[in-house]
Protein backbone atom coordinates (compact mmCIF):
# COMPACT_ATOMS: atom_id res chain seq x y z
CA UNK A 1 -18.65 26.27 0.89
CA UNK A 2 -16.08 23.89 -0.76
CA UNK A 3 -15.10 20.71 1.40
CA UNK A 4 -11.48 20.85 2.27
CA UNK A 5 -9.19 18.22 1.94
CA UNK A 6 -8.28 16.13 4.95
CA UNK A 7 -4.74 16.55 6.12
CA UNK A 8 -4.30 12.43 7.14
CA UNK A 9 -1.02 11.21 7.95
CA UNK A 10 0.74 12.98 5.06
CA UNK A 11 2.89 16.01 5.57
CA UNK A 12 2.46 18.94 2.66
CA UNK A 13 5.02 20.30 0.93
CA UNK A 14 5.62 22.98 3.54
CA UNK A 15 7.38 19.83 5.47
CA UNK A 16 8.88 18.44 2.69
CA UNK A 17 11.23 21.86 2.24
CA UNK A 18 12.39 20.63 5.31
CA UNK A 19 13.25 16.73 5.23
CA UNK A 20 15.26 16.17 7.32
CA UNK A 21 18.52 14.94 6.95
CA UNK A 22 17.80 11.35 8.71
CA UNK A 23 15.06 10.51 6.00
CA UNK A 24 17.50 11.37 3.10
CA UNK A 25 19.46 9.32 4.75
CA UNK A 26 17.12 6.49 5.27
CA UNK A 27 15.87 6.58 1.87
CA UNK A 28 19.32 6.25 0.05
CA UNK A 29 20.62 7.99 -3.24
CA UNK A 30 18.92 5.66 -5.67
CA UNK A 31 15.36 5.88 -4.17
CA UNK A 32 15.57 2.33 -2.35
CA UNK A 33 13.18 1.43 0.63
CA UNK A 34 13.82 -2.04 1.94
CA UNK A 35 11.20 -3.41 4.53
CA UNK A 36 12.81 -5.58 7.02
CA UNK A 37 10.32 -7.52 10.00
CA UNK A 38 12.67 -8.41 12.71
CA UNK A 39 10.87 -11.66 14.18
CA UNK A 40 8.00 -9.90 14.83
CA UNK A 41 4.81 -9.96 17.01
CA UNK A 42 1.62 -8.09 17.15
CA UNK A 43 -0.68 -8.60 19.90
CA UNK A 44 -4.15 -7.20 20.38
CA UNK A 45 -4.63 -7.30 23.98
CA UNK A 46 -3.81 -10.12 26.11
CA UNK A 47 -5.08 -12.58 23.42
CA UNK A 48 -3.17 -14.73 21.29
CA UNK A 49 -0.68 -13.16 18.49
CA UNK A 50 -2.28 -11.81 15.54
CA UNK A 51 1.10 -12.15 14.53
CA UNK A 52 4.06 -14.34 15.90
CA UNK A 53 7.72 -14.26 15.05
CA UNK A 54 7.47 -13.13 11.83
CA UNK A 55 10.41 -12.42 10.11
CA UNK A 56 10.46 -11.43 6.70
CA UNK A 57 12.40 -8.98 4.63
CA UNK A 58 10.84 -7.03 1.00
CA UNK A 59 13.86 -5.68 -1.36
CA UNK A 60 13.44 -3.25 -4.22
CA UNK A 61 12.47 -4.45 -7.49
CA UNK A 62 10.21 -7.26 -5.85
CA UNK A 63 6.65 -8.10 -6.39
CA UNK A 64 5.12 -10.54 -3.71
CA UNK A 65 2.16 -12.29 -3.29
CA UNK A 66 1.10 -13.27 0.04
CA UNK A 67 -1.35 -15.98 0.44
CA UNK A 68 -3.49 -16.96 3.12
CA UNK A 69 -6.75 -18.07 4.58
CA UNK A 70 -9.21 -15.52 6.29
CA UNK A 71 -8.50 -14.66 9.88
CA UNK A 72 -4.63 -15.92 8.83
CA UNK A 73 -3.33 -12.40 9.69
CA UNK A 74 -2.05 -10.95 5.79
CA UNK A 75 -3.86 -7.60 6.48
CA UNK A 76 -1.95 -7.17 10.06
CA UNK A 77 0.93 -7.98 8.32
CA UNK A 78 0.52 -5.42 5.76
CA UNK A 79 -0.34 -2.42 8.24
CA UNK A 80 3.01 -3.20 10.12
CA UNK A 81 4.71 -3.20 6.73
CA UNK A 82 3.36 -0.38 6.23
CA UNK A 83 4.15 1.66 9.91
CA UNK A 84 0.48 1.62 10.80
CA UNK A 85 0.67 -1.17 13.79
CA UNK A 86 3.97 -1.49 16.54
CA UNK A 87 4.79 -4.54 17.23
CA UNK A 88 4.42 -6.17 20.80
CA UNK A 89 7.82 -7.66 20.16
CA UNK A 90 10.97 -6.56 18.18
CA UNK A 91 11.24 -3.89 15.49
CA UNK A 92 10.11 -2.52 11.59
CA UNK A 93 13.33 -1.85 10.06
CA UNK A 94 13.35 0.62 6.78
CA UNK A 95 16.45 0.42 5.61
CA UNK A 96 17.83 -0.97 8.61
CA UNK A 97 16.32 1.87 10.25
CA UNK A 98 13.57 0.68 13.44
CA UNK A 99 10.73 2.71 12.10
CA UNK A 100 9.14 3.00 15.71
CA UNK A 101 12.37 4.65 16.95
CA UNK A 102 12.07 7.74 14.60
CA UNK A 103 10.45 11.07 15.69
CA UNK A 104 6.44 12.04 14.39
CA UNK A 105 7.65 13.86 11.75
CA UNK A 106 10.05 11.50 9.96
CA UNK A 107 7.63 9.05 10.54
CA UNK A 108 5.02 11.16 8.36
CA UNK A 109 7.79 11.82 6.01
CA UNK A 110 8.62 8.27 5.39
CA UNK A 111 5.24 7.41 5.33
CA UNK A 112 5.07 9.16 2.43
CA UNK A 113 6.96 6.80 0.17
CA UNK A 114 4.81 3.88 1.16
CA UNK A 115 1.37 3.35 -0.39
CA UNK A 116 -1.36 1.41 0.86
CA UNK A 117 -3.88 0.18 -0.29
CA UNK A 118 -6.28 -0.93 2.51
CA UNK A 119 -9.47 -3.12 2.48
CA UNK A 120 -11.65 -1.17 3.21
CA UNK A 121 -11.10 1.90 0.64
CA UNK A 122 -11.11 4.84 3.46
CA UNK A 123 -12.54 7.23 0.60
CA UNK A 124 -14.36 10.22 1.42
CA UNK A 125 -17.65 9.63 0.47
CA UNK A 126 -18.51 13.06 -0.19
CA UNK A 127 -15.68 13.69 -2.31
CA UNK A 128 -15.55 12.85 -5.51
CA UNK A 129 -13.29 10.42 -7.55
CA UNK A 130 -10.87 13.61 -8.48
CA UNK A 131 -10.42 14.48 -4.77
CA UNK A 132 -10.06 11.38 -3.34
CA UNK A 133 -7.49 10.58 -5.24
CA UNK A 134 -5.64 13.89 -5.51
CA UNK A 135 -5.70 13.02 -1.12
CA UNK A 136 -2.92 11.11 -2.47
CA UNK A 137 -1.14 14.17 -4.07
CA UNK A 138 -1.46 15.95 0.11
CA UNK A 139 2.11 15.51 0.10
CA UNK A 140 3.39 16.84 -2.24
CA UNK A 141 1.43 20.15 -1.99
CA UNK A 142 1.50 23.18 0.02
CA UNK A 143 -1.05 24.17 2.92
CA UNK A 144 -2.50 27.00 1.01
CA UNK A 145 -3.17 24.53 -2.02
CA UNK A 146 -4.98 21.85 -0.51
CA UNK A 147 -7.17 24.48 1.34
CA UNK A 148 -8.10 26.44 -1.62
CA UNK A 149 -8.21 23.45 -3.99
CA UNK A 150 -6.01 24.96 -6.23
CA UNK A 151 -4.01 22.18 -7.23
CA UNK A 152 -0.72 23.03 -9.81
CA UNK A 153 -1.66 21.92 -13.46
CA UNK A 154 1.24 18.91 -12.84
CA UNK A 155 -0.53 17.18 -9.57
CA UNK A 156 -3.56 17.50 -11.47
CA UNK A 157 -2.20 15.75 -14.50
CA UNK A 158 -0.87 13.02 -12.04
CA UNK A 159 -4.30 12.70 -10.92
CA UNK A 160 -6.28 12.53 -13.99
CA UNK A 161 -3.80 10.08 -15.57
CA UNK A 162 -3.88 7.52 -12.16
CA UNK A 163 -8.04 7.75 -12.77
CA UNK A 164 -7.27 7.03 -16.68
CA UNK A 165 -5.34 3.66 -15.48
CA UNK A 166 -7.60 2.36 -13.74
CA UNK A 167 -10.86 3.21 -16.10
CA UNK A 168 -13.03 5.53 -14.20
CA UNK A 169 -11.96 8.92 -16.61
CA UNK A 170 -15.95 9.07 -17.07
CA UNK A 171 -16.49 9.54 -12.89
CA UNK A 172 -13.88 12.08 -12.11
CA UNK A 173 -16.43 13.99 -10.90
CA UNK A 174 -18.65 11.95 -9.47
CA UNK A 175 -18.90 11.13 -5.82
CA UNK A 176 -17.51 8.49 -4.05
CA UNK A 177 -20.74 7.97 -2.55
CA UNK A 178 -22.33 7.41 -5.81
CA UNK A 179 -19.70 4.75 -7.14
CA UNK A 180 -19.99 1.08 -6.97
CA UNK A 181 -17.77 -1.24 -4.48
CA UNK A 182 -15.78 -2.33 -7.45
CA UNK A 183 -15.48 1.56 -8.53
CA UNK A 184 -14.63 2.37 -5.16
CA UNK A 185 -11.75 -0.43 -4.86
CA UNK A 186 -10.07 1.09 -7.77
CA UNK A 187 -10.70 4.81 -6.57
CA UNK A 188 -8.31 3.39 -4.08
CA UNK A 189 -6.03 2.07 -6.19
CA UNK A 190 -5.19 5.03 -7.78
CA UNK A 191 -4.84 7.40 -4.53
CA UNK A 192 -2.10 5.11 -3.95
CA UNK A 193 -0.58 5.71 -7.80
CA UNK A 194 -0.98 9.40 -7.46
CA UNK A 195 1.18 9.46 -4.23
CA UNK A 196 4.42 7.89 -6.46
CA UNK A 197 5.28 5.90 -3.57
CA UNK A 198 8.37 3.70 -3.70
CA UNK A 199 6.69 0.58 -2.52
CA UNK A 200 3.17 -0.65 -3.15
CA UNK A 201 0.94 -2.83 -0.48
CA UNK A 202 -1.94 -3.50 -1.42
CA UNK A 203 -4.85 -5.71 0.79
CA UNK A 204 -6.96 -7.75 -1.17
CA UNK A 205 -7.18 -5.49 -4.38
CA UNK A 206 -8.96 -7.46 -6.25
CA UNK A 207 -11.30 -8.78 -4.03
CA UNK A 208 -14.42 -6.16 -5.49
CA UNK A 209 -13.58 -6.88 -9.08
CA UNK A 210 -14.78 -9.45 -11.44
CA UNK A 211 -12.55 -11.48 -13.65
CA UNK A 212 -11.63 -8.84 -16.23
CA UNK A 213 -11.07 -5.96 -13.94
CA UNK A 214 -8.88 -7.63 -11.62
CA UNK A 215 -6.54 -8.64 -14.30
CA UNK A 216 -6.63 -4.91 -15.14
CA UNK A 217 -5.31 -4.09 -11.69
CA UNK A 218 -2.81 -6.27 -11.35
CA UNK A 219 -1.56 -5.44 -14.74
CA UNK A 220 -1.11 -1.94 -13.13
CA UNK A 221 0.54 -3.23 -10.36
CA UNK A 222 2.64 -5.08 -12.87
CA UNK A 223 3.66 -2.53 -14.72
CA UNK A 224 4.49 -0.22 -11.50
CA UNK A 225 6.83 -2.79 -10.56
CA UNK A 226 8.52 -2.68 -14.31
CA UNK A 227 9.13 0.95 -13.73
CA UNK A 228 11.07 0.06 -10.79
CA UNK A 229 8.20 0.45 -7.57
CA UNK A 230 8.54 -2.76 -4.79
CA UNK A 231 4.76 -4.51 -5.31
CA UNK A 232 3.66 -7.09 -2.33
CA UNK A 233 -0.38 -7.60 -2.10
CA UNK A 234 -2.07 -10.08 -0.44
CA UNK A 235 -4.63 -12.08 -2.17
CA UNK A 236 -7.16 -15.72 -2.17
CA UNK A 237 -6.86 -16.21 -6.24
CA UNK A 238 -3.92 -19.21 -6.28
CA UNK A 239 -3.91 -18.41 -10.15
CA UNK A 240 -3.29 -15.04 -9.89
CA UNK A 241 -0.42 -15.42 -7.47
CA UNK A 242 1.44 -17.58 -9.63
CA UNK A 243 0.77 -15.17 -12.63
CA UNK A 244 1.77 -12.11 -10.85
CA UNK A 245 4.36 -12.42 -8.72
CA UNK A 246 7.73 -13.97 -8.80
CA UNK A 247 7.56 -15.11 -4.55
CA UNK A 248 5.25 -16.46 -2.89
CA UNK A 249 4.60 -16.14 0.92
CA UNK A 250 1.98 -18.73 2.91
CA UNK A 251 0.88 -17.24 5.98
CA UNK A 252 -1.81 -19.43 8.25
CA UNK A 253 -2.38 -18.64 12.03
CA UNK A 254 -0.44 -15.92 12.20
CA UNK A 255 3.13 -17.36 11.23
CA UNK A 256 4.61 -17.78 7.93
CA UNK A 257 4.55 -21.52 6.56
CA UNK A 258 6.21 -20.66 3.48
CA UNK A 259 8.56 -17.98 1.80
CA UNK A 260 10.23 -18.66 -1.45
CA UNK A 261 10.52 -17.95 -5.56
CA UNK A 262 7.17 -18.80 -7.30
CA UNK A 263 9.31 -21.56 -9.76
CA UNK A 264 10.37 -23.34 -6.26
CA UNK A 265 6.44 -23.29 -4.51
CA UNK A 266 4.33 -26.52 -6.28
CA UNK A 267 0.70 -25.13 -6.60
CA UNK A 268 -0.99 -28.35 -5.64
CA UNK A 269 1.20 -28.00 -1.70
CA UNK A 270 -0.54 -24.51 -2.09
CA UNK A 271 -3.98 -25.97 -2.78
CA UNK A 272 -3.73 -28.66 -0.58
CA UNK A 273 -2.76 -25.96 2.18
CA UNK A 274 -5.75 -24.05 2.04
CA UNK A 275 -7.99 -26.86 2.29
């Protein structure tokens, strides 16, 4: 009996027919998804802030690096981008729109134009490389599609041609289970290509890859932010930062030390800051 495809926090295309009007709305005429943090904080319990008054905001076109220690609180930061965590204080704004305030469904719908990329890979072990990353595609298809696995010649294409970017053509079909972490990582990567979200956050991409193949992903990323995507991924690799992306953010202890245009951040302050 053929696995089916988990459903996830994605709506199908069955919901899409039906966006409604707020989400149009939200997500204006020319495709544009600003991500606002309104002096944020996330708390886990009644410990300290994971995160505390954080205020940032992400515009289209941009591609951010954001820099920090371990334990410094860039993957928390990135979930709440991304409408995965509520604050304990103050609100996610998309679009100047509080993200918490909106029903289930627009939630899943706006969701939708956000891809993330997370640590830890959440693949389907016993999927392979093709269906993991058509998971990606579950919103853009109908019920009766993802059931039945019979996936329109165009999602396919998007599919195969997100596995050709990031060089794993020759697994399509091999399992998830079977792949290496590195191979995993960029399984990953592409789910979040074949979903042809708006804006890109990606934890640690690289942090699987050797030398040659992280380059290789971040040129991707590169390029999806030529074509118009918003790009912000956290990452250790100083040198890559500076490459990549034209801001910089410093987070340590849960707080951001730094925010500002890669020409105006001196690398050695960087250095010096994570030692």
């Amino acid at each position: 009996m053929p696995l089916t495809l988990p459903r996830f926090h994605i709506c199908s295309s069955d919901s899409m027919a039906l966006e409604s009007s707020s989400i149009s709305e939200i997500v204006n005429y020319n495709s544009t998804l600003d991500i606002r943090l309104d002096n944020i904080s996330v708390k886990a319990s009644s410990s300290a802030p994971i995160l505390n008054n954080i205020s940032l905001e992400m515009k289209k076109g941009e591609i951010i690096a954001v820099l920090g220690p371990s334990g410094a609180g860039k993957s928390t930061l990135l979930r709440t981008m991304a409408g995965l965590i509520k604050p304990s204080k103050n609100r996610v704004l998309f679009n100047n729109t509080d993200f918490f305030s909106l029903k289930k469904r627009d939630k899943l719908l706006l969701r939708r134009k956000i891809g993330y990329v997370p640590q830890q890979f959440k693949l389907i072990k016993e999927l392979s490389v093709f269906e993991n990353v058509m998971i990606g595609r579950l919103g853009h298809l109908s019920t009766i599609s993802s059931i039945l696995h019979r996936y329109p010649e165009n999602d396919k294409k998007i599919v195969l041609d997100c596995i050709f970017k990031v060089g794993l053509a020759d697994r399509q079909d091999m399992l998830a289970k079977r792949l290496s972490g590195g191979e995993q990582q960029r399984v990953a990567i592409s789910r979040c290509l074949a979903q042809e979200p708006l804006v890109i956050l990606a934890d640690e991409p690289m942090a699987s890859l050797d030398i040659s193949l992280a380059e290789t992903i971040l040129e991707i990323l590169n390029n999806e932010n030529k074509k118009g995507k918003t790009v912000l991924f956290a990452i250790h690799d100083i040198e890559m930062a500076f490459r990549y992306a034209k801001r910089i953010i410093l987070v340590k202890n849960g707080q951001i030390m730094s925010d500002g245009p890669v020409k105006e951040i001196d690398k050695n302050t960087i250095k010096a800051f994570f030692n």
